[in-house]
Structure formats: C-alpha cells, structure tokens
N, C-alpha and C. Protein backbone atom coordinates (compact mmCIF):
# COMPACT_ATOMS: atom_id res chain seq x y z
N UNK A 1 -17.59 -6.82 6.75
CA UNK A 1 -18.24 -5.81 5.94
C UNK A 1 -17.21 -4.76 5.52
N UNK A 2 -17.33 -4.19 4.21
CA UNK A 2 -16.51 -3.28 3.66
C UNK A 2 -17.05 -1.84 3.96
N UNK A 3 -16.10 -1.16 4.01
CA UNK A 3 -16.08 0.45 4.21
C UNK A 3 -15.85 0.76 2.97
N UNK A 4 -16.59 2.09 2.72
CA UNK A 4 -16.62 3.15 1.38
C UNK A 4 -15.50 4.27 1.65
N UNK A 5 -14.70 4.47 0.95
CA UNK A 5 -13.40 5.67 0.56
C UNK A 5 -14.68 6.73 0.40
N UNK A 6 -14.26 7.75 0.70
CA UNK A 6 -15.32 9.14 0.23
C UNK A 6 -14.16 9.66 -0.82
N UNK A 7 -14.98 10.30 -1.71
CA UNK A 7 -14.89 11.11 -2.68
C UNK A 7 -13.12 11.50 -2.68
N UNK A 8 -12.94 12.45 -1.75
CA UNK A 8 -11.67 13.61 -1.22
C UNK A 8 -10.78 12.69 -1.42
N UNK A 9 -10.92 11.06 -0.44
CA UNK A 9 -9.48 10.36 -0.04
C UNK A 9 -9.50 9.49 -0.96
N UNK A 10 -10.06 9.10 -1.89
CA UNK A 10 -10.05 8.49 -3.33
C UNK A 10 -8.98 9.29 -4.32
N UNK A 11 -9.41 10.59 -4.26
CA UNK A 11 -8.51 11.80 -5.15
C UNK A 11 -7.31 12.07 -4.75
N UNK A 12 -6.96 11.86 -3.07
CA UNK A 12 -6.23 11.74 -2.39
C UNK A 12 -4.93 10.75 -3.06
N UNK A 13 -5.47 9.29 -2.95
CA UNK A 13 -5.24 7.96 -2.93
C UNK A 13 -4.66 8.04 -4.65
N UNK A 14 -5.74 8.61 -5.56
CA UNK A 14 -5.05 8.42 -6.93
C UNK A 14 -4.12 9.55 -7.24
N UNK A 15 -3.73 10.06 -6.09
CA UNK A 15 -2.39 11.37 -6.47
C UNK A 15 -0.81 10.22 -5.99
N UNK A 16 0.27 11.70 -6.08
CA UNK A 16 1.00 11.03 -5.87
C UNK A 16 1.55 10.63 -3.95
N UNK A 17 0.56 11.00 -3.43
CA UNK A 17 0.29 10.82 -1.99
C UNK A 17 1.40 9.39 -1.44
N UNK A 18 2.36 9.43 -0.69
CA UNK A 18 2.99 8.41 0.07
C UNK A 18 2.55 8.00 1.09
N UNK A 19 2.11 7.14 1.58
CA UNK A 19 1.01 5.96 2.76
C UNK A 19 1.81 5.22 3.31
N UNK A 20 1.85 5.15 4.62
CA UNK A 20 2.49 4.28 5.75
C UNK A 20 1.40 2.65 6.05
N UNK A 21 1.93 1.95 5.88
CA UNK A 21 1.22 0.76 6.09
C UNK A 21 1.94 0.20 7.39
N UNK A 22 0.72 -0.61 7.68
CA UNK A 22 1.53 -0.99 9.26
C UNK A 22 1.05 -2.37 9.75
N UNK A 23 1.60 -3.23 9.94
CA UNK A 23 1.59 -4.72 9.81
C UNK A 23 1.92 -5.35 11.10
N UNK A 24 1.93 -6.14 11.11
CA UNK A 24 1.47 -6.93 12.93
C UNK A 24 2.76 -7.92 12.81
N UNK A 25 3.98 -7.79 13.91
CA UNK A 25 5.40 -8.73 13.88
C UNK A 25 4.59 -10.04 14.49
N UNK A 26 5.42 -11.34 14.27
CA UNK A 26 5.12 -12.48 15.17
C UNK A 26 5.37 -12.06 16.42
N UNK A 27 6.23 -11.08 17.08
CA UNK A 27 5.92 -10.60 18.98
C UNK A 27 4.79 -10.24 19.08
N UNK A 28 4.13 -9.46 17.84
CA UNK A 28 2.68 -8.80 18.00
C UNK A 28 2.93 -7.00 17.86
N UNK A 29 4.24 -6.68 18.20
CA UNK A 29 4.65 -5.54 17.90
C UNK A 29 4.38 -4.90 16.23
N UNK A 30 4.40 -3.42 16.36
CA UNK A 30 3.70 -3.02 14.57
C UNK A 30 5.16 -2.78 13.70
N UNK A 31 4.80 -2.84 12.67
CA UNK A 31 5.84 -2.46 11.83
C UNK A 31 5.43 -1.98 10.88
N UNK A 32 5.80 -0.41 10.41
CA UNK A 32 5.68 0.38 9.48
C UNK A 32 6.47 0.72 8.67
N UNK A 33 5.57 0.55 6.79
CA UNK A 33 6.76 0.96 6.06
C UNK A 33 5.89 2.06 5.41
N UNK A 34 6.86 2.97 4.55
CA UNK A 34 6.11 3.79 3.60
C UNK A 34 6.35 3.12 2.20
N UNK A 35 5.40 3.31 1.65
CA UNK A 35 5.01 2.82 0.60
C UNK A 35 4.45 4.18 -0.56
N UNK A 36 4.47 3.12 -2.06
CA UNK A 36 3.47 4.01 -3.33
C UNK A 36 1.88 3.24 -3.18
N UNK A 37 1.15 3.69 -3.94
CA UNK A 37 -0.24 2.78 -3.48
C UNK A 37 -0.88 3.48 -5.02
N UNK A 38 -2.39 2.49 -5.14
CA UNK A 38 -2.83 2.71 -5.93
C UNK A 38 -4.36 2.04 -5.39
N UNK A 39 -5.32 2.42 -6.26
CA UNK A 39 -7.02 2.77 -5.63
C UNK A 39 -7.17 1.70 -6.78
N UNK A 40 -8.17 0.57 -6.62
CA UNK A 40 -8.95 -0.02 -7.10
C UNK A 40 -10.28 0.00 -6.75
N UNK A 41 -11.14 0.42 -7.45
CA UNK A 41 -12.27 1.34 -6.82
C UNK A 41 -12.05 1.31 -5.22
N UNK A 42 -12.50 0.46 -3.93
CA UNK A 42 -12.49 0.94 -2.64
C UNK A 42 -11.56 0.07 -2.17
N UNK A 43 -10.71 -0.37 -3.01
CA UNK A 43 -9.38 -1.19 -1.98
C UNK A 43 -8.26 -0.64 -2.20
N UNK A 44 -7.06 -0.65 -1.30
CA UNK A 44 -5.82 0.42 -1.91
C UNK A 44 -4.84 -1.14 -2.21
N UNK A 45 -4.11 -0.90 -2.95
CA UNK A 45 -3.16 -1.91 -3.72
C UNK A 45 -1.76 -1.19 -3.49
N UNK A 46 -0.85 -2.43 -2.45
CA UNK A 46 0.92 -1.83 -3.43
C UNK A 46 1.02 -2.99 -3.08
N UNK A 47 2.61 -2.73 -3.40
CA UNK A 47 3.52 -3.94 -4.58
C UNK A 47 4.78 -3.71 -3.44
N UNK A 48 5.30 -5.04 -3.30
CA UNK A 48 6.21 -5.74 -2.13
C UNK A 48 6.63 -6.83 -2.72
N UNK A 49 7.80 -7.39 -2.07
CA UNK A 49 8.60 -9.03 -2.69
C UNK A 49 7.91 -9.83 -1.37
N UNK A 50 8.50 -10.81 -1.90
CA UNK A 50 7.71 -12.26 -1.22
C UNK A 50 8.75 -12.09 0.32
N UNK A 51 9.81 -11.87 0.11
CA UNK A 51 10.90 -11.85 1.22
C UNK A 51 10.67 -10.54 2.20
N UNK A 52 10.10 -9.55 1.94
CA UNK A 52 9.96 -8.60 2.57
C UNK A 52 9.16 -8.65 3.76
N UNK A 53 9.70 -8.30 4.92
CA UNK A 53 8.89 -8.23 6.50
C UNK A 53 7.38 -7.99 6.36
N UNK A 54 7.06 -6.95 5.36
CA UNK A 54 5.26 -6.53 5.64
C UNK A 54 4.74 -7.89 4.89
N UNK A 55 5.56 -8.64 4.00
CA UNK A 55 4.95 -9.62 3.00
C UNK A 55 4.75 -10.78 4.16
N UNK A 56 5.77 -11.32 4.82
CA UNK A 56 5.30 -12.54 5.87
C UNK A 56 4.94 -12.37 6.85
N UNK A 57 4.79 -10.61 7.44
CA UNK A 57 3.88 -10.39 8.25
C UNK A 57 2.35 -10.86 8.05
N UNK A 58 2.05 -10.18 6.63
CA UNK A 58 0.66 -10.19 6.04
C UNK A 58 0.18 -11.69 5.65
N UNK A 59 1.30 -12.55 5.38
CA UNK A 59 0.82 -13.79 5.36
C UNK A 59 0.03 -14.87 6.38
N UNK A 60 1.22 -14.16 7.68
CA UNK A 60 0.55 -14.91 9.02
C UNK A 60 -0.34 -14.37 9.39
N UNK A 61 -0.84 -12.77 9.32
CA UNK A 61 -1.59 -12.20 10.18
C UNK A 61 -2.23 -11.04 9.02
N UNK A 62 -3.57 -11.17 8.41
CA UNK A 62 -3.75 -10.00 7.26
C UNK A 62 -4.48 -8.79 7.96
N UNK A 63 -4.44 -8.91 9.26
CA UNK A 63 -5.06 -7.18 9.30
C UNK A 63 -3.84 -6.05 9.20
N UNK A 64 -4.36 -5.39 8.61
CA UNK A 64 -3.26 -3.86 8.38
C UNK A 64 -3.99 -2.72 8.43
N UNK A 65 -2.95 -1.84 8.50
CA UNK A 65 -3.71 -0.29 8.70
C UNK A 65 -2.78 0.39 7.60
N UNK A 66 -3.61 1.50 6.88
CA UNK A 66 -2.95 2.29 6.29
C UNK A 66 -2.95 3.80 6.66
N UNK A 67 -2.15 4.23 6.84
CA UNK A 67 -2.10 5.62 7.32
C UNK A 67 -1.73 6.75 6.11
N UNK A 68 -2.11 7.92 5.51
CA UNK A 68 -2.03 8.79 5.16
C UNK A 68 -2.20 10.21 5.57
N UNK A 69 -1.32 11.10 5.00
CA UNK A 69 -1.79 12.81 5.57
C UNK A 69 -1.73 13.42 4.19
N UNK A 70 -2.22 14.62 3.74
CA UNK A 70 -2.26 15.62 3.17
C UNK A 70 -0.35 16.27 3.00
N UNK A 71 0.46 16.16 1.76
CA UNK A 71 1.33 17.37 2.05
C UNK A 71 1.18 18.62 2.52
N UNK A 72 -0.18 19.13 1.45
CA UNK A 72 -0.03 20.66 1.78
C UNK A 72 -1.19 20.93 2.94
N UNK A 73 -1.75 19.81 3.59
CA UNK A 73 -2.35 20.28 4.64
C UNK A 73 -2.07 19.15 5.71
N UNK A 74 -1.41 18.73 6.63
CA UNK A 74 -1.07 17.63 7.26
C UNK A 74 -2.11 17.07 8.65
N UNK A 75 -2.65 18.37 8.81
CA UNK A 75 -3.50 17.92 9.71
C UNK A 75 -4.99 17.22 9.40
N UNK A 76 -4.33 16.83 8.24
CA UNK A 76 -5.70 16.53 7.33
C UNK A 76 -5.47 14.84 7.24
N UNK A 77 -6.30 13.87 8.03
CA UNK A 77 -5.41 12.54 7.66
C UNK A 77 -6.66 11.16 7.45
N UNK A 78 -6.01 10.19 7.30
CA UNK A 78 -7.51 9.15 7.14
C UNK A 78 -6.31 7.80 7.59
N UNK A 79 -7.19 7.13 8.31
CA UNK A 79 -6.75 5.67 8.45
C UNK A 79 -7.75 4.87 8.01
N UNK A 80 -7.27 3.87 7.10
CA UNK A 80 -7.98 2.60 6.41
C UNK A 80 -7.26 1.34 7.37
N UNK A 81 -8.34 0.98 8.06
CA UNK A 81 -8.38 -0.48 8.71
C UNK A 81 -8.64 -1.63 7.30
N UNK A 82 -8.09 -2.77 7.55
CA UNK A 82 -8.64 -3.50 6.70
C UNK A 82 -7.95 -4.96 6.61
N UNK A 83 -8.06 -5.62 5.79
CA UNK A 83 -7.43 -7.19 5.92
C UNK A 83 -7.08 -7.16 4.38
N UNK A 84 -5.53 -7.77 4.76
CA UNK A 84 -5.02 -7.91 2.89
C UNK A 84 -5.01 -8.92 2.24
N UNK A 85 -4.98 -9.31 1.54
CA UNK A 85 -4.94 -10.68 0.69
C UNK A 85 -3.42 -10.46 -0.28
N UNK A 86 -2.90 -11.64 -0.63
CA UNK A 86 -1.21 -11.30 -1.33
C UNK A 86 -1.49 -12.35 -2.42
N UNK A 87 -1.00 -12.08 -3.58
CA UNK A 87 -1.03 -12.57 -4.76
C UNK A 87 0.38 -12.03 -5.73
N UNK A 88 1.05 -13.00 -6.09
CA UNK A 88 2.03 -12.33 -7.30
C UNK A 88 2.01 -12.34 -8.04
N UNK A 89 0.78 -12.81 -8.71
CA UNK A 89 -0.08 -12.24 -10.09
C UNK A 89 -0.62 -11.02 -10.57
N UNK A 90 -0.07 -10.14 -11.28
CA UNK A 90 0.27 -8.70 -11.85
C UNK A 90 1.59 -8.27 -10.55
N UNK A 91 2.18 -8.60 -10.14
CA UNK A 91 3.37 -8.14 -8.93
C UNK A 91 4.23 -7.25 -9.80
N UNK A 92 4.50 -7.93 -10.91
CA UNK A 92 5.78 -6.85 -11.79
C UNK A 92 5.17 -5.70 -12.52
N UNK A 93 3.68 -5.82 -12.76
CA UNK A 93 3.35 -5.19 -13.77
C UNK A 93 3.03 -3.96 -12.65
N UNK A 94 2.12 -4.11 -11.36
CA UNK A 94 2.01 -3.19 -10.59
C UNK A 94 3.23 -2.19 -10.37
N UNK A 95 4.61 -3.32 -10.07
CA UNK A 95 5.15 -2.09 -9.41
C UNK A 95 5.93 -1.40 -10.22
N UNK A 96 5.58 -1.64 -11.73
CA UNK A 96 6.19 -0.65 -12.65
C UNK A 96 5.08 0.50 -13.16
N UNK A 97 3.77 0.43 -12.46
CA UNK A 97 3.09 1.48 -12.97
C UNK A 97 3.02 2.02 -11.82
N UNK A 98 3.15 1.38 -10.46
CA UNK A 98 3.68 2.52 -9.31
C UNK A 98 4.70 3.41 -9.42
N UNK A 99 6.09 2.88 -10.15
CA UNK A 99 6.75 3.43 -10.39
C UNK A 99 6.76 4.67 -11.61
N UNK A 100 6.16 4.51 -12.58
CA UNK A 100 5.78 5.25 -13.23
C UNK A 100 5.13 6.64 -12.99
N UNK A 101 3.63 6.77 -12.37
CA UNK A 101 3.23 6.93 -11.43
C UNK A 101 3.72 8.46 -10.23
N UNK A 102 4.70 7.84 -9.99
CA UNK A 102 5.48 8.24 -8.66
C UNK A 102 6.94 8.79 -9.26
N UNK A 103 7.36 8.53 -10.18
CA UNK A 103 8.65 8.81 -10.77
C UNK A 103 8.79 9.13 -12.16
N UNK A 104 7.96 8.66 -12.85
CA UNK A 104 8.32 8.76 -14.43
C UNK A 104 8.74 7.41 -14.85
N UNK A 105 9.38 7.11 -14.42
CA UNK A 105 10.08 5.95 -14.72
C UNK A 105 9.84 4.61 -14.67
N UNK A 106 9.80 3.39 -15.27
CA UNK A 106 9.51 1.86 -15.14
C UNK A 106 10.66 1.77 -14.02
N UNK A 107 9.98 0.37 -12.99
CA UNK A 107 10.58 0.10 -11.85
C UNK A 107 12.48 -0.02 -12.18
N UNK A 108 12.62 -1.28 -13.10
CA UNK A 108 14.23 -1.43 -13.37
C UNK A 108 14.51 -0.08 -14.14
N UNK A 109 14.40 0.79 -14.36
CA UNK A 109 15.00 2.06 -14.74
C UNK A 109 15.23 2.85 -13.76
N UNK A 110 14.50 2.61 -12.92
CA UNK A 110 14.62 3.47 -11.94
C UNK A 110 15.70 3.00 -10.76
N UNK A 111 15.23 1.96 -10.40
CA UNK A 111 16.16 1.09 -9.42
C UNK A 111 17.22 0.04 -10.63
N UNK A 112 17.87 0.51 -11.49
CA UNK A 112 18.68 -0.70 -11.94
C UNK A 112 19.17 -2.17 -10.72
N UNK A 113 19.86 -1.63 -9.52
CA UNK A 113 20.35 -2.75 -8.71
C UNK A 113 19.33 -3.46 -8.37
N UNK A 114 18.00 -3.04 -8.30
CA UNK A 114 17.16 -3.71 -7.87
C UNK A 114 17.09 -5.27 -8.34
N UNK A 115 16.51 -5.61 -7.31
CA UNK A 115 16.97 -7.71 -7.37
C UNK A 115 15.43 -7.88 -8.60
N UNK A 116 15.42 -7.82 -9.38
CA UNK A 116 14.15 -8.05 -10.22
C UNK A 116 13.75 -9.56 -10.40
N UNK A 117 14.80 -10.22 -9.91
CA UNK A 117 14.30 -11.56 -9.62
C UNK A 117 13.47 -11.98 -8.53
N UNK A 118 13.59 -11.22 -7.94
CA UNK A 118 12.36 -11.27 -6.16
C UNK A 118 11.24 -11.28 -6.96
N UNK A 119 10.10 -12.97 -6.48
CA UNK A 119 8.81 -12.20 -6.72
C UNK A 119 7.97 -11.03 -5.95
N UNK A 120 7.72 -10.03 -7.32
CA UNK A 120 7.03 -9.05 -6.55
C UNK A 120 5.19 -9.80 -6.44
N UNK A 121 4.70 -9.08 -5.21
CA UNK A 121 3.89 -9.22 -4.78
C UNK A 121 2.69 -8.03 -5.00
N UNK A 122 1.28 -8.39 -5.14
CA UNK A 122 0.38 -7.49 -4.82
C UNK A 122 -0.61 -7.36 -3.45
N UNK A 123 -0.57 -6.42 -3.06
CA UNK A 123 -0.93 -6.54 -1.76
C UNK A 123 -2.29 -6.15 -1.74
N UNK A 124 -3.60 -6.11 -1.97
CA UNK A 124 -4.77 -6.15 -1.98
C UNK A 124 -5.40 -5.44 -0.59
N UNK A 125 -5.40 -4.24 0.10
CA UNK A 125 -6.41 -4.30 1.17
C UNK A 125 -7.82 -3.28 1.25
N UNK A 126 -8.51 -4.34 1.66
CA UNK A 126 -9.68 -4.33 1.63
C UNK A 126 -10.62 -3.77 2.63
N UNK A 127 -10.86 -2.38 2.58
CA UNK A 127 -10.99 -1.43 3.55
C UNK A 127 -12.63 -2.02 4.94
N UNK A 128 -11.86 -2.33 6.15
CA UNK A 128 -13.02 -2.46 7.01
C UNK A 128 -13.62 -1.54 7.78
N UNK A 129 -12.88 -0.27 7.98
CA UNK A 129 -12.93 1.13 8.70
C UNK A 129 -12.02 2.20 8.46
N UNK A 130 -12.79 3.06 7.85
CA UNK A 130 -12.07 4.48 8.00
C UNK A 130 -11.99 5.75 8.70
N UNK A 131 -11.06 6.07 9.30
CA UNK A 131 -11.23 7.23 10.45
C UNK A 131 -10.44 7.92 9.76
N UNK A 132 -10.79 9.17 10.07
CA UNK A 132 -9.83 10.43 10.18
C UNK A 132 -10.58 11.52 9.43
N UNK A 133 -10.31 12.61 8.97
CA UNK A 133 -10.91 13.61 8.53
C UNK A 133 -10.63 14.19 6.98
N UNK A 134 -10.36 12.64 5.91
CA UNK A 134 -10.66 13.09 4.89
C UNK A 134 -11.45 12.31 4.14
C-alpha cells in the first residue's frame, strides 16, 4: 500500500531541497548518497548510471529510504520508506532537468567530463511510509 506526501513535503520536494537516499549493500550494510530529486505526484524520482552502487544495490534489493531536512529549519525532517523500480527510459532527459533545476544548467554543461555515455537511469520510489515532521 502507498503512502500520501502532505501538502508542506511536496513543496518541500519540488524546491531545490538535496535528499539522502539510502540503499541496502549485498553485506546488508546501508549506503548513502545525496542526491537532486523530483516529485511525480506521490513518488520522488532521481537519475543515477547503471554502474553506480545505489543502481545495483536497487536492482538486487528495491527497498530504500529517503531522507530530507529543511535548510532554513533543520529540525524539520521527513523520511519516505518505499521500494524503487529502475528504468533508463527518460534517464538522460531526467537528469538534465535535474540539472537544470538545481543549477541552471543542462547536465553536459554543467559536468562537461562527465561520462555521458553511462546509461543514465530513473529511479522511481514509491512511497510506503512517511515519518518525520513535515
């Protein structure tokens, strides 16, 4: 069963807010990255390569957590439980409007070295519980 975003962490979610995602190793140990994100009505979406640790984490194992706080108020925070699904269909297009977004800038403008040959990935998660106080 899906969980509902309230109002606040939706407005939250479509700012330029940075989110820690946190993904399950094959030891079982967590691994957290920070990430850009983006709100599809109640699922949060970012953009990762196929080679990347959270990407074959999420393949073997799709539960994740997303963690966020408030800049200007930090004690203000929400965790989204949930299970992701990965697709690299829209992968490039996402992470140039993340980038946009978050920087001004299209992804290869921003990162020229960037390997733009990596498929990028969309990461889909699909909220099962939300705690925290926004």
């Amino acid at each position: 069963m899906s969980a509902t975003l309230s109002d606040k962490l939706k407005e939250l979610l479509d700012s330029t807010v940075f989110v820690s995602i946190a993904t399950i190793q094959p030891d079982g140990s967590p691994q957290v990255s920070p990430v850009w994100v983006k709100r599809d009505g109640d699922d949060v979406l970012i953009s990762t390569t196929v080679t990347r640790r959270k990407a074959t984490n999420l393949e073997r194992d799709p539960r994740v957590t997303v963690m966020l706080q408030r800049f200007d108020s930090p004690q203000e925070y929400a965790e989204i439980r949930g299970t992701a699904t990965l697709t690299t269909e829209g992968g490039q297009e996402l992470i140039d409007e993340l980038a946009v977004k978050y920087s001004g800038k299209r992804y290869g403008e921003l990162n020229p070295d960037a390997h733009l040959d990596d498929p990028r990935v969309v990461v889909r998660i699909t909220p099962r519980k939300v705690v925290g106080n926004i």
